[in-house]
C-alpha atoms as a PDB file:
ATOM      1  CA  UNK A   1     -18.909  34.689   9.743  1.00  0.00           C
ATOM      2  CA  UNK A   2     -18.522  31.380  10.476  1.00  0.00           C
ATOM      3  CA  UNK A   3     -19.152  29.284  14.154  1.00  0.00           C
ATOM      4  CA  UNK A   4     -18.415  26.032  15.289  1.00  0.00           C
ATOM      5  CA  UNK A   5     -20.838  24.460  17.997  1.00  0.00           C
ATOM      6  CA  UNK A   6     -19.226  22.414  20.008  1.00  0.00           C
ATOM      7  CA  UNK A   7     -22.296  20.334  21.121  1.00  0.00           C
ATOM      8  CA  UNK A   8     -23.467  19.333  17.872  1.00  0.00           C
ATOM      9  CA  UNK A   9     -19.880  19.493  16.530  1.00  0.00           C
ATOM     10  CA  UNK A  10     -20.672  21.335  13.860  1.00  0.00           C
ATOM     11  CA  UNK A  11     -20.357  24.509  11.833  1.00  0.00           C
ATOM     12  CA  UNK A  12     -22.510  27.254  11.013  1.00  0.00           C
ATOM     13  CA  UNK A  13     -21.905  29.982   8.200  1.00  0.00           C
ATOM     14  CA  UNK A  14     -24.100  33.117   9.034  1.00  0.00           C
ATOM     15  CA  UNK A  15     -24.530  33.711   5.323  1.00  0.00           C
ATOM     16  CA  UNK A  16     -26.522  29.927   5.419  1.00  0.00           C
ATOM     17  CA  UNK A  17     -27.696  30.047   8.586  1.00  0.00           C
ATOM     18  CA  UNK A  18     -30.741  32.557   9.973  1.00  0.00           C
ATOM     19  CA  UNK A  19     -31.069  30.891  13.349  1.00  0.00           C
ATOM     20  CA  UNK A  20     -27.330  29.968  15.344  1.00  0.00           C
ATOM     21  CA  UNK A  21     -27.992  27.865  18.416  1.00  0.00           C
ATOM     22  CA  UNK A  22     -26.964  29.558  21.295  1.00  0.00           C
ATOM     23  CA  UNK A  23     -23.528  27.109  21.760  1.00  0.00           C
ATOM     24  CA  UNK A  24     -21.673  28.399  19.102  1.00  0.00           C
ATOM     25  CA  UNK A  25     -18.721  29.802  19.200  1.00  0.00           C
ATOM     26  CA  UNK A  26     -17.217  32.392  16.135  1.00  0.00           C
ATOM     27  CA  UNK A  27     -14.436  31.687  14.756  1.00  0.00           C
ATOM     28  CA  UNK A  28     -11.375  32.337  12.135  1.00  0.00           C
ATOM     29  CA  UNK A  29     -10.440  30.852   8.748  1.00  0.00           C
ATOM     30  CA  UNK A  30      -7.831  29.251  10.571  1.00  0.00           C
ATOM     31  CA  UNK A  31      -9.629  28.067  13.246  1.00  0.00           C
ATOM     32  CA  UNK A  32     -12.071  26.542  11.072  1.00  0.00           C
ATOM     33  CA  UNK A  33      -9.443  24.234   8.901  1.00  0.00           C
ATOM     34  CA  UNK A  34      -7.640  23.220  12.351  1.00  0.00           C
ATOM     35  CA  UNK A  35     -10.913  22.278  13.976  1.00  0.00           C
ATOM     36  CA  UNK A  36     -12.295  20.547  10.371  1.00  0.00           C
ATOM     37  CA  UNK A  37      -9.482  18.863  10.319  1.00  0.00           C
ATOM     38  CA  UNK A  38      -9.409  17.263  13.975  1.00  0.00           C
ATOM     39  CA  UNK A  39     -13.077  16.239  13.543  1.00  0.00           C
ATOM     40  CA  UNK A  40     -12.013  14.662  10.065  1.00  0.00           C
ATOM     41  CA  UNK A  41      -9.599  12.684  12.424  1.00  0.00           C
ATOM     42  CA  UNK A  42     -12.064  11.595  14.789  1.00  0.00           C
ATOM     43  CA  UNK A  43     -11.338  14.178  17.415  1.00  0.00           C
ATOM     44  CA  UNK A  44     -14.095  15.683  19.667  1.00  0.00           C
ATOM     45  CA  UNK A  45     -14.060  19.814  20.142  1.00  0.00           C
ATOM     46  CA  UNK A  46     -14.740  20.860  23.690  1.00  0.00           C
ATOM     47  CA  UNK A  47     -16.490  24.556  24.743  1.00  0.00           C
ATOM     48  CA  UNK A  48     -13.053  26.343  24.543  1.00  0.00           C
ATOM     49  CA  UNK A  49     -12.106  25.110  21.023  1.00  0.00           C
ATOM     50  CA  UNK A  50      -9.513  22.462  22.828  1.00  0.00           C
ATOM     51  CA  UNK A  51      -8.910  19.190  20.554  1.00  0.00           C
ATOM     52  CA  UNK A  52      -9.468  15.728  22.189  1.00  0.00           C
ATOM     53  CA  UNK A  53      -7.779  13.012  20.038  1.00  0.00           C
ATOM     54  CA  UNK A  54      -9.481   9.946  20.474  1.00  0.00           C
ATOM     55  CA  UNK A  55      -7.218   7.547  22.363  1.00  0.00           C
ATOM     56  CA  UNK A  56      -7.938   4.653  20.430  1.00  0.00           C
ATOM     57  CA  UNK A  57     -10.538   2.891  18.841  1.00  0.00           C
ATOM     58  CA  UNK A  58     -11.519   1.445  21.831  1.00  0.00           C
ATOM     59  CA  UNK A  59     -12.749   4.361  23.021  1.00  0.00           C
ATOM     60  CA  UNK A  60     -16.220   6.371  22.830  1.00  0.00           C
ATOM     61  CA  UNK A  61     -17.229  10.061  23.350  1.00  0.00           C
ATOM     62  CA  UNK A  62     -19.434  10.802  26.826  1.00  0.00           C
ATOM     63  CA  UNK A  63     -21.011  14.234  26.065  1.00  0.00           C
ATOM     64  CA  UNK A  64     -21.913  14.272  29.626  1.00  0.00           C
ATOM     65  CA  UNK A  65     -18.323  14.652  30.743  1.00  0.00           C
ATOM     66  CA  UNK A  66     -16.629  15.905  27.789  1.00  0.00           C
ATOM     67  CA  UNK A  67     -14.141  12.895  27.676  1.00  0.00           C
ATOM     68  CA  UNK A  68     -13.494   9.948  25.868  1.00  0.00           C
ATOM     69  CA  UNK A  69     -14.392   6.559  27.946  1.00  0.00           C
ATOM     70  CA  UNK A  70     -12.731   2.710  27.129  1.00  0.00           C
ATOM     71  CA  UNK A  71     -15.906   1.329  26.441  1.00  0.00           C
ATOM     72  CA  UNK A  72     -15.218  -2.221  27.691  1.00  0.00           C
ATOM     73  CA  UNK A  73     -17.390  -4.085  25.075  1.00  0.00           C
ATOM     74  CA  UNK A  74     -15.640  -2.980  22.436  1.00  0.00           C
ATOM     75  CA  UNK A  75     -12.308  -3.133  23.710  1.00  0.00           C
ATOM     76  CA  UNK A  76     -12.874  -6.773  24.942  1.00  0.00           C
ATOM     77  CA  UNK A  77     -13.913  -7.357  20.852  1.00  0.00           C
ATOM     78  CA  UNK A  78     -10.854  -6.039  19.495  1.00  0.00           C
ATOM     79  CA  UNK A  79      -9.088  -7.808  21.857  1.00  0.00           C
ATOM     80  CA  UNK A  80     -10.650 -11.312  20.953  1.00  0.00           C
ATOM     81  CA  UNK A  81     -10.133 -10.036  17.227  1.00  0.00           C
ATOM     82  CA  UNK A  82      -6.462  -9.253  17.566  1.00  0.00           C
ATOM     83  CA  UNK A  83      -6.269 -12.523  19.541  1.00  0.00           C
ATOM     84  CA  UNK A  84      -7.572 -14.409  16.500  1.00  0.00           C
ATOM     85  CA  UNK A  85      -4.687 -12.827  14.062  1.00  0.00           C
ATOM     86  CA  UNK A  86      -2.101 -13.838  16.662  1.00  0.00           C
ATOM     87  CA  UNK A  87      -3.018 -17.128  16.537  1.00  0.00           C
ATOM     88  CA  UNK A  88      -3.893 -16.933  12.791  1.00  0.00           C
ATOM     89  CA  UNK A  89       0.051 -16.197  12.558  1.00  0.00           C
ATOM     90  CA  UNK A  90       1.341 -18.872  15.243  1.00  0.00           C
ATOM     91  CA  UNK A  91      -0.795 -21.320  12.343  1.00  0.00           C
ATOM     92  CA  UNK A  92       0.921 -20.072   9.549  1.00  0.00           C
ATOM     93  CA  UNK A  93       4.179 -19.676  10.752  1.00  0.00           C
ATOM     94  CA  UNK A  94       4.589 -23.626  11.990  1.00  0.00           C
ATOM     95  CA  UNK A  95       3.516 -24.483   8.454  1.00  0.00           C
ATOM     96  CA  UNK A  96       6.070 -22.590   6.115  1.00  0.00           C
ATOM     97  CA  UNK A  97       8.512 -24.714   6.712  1.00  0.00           C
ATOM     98  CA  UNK A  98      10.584 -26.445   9.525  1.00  0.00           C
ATOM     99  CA  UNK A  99      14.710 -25.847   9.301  1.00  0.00           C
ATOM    100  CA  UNK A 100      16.627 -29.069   9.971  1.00  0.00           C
ATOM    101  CA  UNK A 101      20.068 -28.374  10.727  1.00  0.00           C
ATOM    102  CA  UNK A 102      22.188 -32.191   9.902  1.00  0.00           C
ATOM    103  CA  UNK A 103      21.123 -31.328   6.113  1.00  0.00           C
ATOM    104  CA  UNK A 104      21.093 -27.827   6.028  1.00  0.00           C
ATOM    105  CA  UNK A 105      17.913 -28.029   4.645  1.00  0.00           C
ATOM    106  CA  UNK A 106      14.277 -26.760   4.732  1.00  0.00           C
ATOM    107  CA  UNK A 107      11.449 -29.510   4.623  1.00  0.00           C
ATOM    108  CA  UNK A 108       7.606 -28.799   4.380  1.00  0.00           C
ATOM    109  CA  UNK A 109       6.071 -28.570   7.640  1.00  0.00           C
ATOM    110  CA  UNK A 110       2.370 -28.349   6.279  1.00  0.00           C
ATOM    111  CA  UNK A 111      -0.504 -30.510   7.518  1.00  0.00           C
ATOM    112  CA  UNK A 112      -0.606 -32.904   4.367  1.00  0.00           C
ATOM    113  CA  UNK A 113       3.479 -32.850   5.252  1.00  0.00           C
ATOM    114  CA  UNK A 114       2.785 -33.591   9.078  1.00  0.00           C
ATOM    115  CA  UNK A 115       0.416 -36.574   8.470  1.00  0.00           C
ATOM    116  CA  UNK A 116       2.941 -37.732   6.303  1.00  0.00           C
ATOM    117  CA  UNK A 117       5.801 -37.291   8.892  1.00  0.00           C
ATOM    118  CA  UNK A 118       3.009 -39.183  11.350  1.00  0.00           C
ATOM    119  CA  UNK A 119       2.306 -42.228   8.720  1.00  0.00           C
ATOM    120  CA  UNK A 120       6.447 -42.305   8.710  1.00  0.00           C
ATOM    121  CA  UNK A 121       6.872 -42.852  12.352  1.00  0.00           C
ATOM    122  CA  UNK A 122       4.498 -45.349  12.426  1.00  0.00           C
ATOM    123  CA  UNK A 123       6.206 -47.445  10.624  1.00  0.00           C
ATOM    124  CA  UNK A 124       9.323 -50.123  11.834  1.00  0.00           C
ATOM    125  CA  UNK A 125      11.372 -49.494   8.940  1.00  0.00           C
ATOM    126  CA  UNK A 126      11.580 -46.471   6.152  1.00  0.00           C
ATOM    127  CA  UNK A 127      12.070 -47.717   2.795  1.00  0.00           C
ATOM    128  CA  UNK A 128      15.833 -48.001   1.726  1.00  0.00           C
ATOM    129  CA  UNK A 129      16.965 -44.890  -0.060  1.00  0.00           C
ATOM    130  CA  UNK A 130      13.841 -42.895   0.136  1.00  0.00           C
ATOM    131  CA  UNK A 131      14.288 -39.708  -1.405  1.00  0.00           C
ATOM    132  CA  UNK A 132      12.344 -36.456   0.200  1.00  0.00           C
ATOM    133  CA  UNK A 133      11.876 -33.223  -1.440  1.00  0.00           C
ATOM    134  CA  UNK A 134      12.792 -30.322   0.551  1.00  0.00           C
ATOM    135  CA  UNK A 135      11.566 -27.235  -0.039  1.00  0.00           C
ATOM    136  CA  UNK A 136      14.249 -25.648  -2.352  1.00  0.00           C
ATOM    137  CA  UNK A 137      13.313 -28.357  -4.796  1.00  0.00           C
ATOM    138  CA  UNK A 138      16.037 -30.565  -3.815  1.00  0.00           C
ATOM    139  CA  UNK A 139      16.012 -34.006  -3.132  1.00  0.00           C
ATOM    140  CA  UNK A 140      17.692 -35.319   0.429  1.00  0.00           C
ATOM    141  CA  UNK A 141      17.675 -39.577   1.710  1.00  0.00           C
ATOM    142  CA  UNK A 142      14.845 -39.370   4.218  1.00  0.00           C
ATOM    143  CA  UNK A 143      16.104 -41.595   7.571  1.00  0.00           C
ATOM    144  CA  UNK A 144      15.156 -42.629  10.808  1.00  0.00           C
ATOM    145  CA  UNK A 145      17.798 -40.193  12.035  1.00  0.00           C
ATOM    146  CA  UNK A 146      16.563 -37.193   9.905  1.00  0.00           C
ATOM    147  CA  UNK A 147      12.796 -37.929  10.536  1.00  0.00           C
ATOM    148  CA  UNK A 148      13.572 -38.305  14.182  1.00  0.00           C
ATOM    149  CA  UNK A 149      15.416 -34.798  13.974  1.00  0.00           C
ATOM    150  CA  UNK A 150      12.747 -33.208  11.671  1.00  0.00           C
ATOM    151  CA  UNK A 151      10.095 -34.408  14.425  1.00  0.00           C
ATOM    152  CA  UNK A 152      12.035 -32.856  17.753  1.00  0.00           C
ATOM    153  CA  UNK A 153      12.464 -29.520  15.436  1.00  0.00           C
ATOM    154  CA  UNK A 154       8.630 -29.474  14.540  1.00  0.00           C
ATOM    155  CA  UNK A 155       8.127 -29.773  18.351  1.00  0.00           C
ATOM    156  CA  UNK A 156      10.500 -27.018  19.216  1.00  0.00           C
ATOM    157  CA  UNK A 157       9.319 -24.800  17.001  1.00  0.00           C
ATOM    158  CA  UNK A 158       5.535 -25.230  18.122  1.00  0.00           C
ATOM    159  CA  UNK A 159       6.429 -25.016  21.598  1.00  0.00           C
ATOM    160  CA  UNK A 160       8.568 -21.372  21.168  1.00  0.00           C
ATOM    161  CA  UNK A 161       5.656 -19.777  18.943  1.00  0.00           C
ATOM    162  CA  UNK A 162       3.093 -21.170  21.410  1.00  0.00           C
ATOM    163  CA  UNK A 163       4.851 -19.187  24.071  1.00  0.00           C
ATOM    164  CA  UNK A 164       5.820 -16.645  21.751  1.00  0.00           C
ATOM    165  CA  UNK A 165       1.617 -16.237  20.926  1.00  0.00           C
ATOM    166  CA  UNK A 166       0.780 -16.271  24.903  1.00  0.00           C
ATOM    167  CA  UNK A 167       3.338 -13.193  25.273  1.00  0.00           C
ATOM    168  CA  UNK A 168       1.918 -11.116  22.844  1.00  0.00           C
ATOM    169  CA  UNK A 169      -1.751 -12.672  23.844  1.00  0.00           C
ATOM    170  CA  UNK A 170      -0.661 -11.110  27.307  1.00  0.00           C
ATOM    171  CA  UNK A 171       1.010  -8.175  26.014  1.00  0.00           C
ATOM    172  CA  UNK A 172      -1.978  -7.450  23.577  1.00  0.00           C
ATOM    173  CA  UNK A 173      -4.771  -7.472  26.662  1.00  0.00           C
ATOM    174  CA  UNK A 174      -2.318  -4.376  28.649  1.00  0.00           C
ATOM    175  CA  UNK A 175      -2.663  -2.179  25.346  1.00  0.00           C
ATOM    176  CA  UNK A 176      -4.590   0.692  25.212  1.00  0.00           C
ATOM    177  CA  UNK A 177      -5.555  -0.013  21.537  1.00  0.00           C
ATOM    178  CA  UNK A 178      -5.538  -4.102  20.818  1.00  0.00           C
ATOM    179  CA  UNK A 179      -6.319  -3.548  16.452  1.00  0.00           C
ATOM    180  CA  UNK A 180      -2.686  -1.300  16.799  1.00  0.00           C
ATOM    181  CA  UNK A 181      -0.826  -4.370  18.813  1.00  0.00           C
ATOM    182  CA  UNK A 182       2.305  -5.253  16.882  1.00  0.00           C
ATOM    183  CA  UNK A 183       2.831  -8.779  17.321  1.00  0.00           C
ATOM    184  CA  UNK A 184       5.647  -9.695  14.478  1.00  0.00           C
ATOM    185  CA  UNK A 185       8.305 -10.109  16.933  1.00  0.00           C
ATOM    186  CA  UNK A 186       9.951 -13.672  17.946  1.00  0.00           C
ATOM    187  CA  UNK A 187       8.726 -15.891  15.806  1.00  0.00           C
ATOM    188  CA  UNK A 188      10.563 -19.277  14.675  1.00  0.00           C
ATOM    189  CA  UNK A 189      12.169 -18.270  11.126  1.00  0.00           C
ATOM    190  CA  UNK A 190      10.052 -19.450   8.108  1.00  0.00           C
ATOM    191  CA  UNK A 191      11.417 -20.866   4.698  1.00  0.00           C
ATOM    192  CA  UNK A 192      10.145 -17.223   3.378  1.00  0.00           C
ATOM    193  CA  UNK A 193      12.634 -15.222   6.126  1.00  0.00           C
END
């Protein structure tokens, strides 16, 4: 026969076991693969052989009540960790590549690109016919005009993913389970996209 004891959350097999503690409760084939299945899963048993999925991974056992408790340490960790891979993407998406619409064209919008873009402003004058590789391998006449546009759309795009990072930082602190948080939505478009 075998018994699942729902205090140690464990089983016990008569034909193993000489001594059963007195929690146990016998039970089926059946019941056996549900329950080792749902503990497999995380899942807590209670007395009456009821499953408790774990809410999230935020989330610890009390034996004392039988539930699961938001233990606020860990959720507050998972929250700073899932707020570092938010802005981990806000960083990577402003440097694979900034559109420019007059050329139709995407330029590098790395940060050995943006110093460049910096050096260029500071000067008076760009050199005549300067030719700038975009980022289909194509060469386009960089210009005051086209550096001046490249620069605005750099500062666009920083300020929409900015704001776009700070809703899903927002959004991300209201879940139940930060590490699920899906934050791929509204984000500039990339080079890659």
């Amino acid at each position: 026969m075998i018994y699942f004891d729902y205090i140690a959350q464990t089983f016990y097999d008569d034909a193993i076991h000489r001594e059963l503690p007195e929690s146990v409760v016998a039970i089926d084939e059946a019941q056996h693969s549900v329950l080792l299945n749902a503990l497999n899963r995380g899942a807590k048993i209670k007395a009456d052989l009821s499953v408790l999925e774990r809410p999230s991974l935020s989330h610890e056992w009390d034996s004392d009540s039988q539930t699961w408790l938001v233990n606020p340490q860990l959720k507050a960790e998972q929250q700073s960790q899932m707020w570092a891979r938010i802005k981990q993407k806000r960083h990577d998406n402003l440097r694979s590549g900034v559109y420019v619409k007059s050329v139709g064209k995407w330029l590098h919008n790395d940060d050995d690109s943006r110093a460049q873009y910096t050096f260029m402003r500071t000067m008076a004058t760009l050199p005549e016919n300067m030719l700038w590789k975009t980022m289909d391998n194509r060469f386009i006449t960089m210009t005051r005009e086209l550096l001046d546009e490249l620069s605005m759309q750099l500062l666009l795009d920083e300020q929409a993913d900015f704001a776009n990072a700070e809703r899903h930082r927002a959004a991300m602190l209201q879940a139940d389970n930060p590490l699920d948080y899906d934050y791929s939505s509204g984000w500039t478009a990339t080079f890659q996209d």
